[in-house]
Protein backbone atom coordinates (compact mmCIF):
# COMPACT_ATOMS: atom_id res chain seq x y z
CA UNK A 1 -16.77 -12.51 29.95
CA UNK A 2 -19.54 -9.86 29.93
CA UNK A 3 -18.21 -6.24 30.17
CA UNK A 4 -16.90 -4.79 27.81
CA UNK A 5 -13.77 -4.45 30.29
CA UNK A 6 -13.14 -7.65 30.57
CA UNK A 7 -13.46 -8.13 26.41
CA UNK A 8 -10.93 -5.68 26.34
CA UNK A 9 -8.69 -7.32 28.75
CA UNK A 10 -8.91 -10.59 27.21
CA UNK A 11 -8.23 -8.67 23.69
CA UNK A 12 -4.79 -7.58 24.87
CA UNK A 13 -3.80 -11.42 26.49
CA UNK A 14 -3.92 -12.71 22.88
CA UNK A 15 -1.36 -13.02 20.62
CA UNK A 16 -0.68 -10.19 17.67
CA UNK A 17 -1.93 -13.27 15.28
CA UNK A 18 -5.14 -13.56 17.12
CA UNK A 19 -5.91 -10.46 17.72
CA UNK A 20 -5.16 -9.87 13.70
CA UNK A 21 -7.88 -12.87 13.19
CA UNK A 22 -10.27 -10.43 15.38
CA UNK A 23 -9.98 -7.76 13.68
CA UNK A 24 -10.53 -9.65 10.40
CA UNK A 25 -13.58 -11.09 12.22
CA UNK A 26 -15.04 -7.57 13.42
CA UNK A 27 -14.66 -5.94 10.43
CA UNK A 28 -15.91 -8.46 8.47
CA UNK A 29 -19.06 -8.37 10.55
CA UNK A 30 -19.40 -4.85 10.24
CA UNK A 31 -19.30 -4.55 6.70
CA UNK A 32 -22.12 -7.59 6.69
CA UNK A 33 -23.83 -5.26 9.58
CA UNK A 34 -23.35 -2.35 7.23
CA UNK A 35 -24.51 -4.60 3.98
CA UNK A 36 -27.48 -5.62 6.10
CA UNK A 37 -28.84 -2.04 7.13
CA UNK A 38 -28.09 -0.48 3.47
CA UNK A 39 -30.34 -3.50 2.29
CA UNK A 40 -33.18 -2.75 4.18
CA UNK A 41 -33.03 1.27 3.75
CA UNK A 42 -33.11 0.99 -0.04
CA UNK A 43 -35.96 -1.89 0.10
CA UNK A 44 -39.99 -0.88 -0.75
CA UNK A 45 -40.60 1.54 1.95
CA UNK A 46 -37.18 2.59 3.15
CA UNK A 47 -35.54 5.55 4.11
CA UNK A 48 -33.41 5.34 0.88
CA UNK A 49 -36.06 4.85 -1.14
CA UNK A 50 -37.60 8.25 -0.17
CA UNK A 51 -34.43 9.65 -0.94
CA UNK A 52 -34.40 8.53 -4.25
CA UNK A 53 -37.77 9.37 -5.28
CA UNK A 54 -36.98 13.14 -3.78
CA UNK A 55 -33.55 13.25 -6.28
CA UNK A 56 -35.83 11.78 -8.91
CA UNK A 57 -38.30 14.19 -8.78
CA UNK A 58 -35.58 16.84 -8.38
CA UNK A 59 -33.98 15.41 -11.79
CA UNK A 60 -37.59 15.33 -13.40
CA UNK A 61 -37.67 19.21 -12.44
CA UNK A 62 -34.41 20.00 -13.97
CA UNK A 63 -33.04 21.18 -10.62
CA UNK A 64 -29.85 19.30 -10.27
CA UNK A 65 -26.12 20.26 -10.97
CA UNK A 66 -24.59 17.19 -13.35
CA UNK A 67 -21.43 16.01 -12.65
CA UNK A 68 -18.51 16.71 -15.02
C-alpha cells in the first residue's frame, strides 16, 4: 500500500475490532506527535518560550486582566 486510497480501502476491509485498534493506534500517535511538538516549542529558544516571556513582561507591566 502507498496512497492514501488504497490505506483507505484497506481501512474499510477490516473488521469494526481492528479498525477500533487503529484508531486507538492513530490517536495515540497523535497525542505523542502533539506531546512531541509542544515539547520542543516551550524548550530554550522556542516559539512558546517567546510567548511566555511577552505575557511575563505584560504581567510585570500590570497590563493583564486576572481571572476570577
Amino acid at each position: 500500500m502507498s496512497t492514501l486510497h488504497e490505506v483507505q480501502m484497506a481501512i474499510t476491509e477490516l473488521s469494526s475490532d481492528d479498525r477500533h485498534a487503529l484508531l486507538s493506534w492513530l490517536l495515540a500517535a497523535d497525542r505523542a506527535t502533539w506531546d512531541e511538538q509542544i515539547s520542543h516549542d516551550f524548550s530554550e529558544g522556542g516559539a512558546g518560550m517567546k510567548l511566555l516571556a511577552k505575557i511575563d513582561e505584560q504581567i510585570d507591566r500590570g497590563d493583564f486582566t486576572p481571572l476570577e
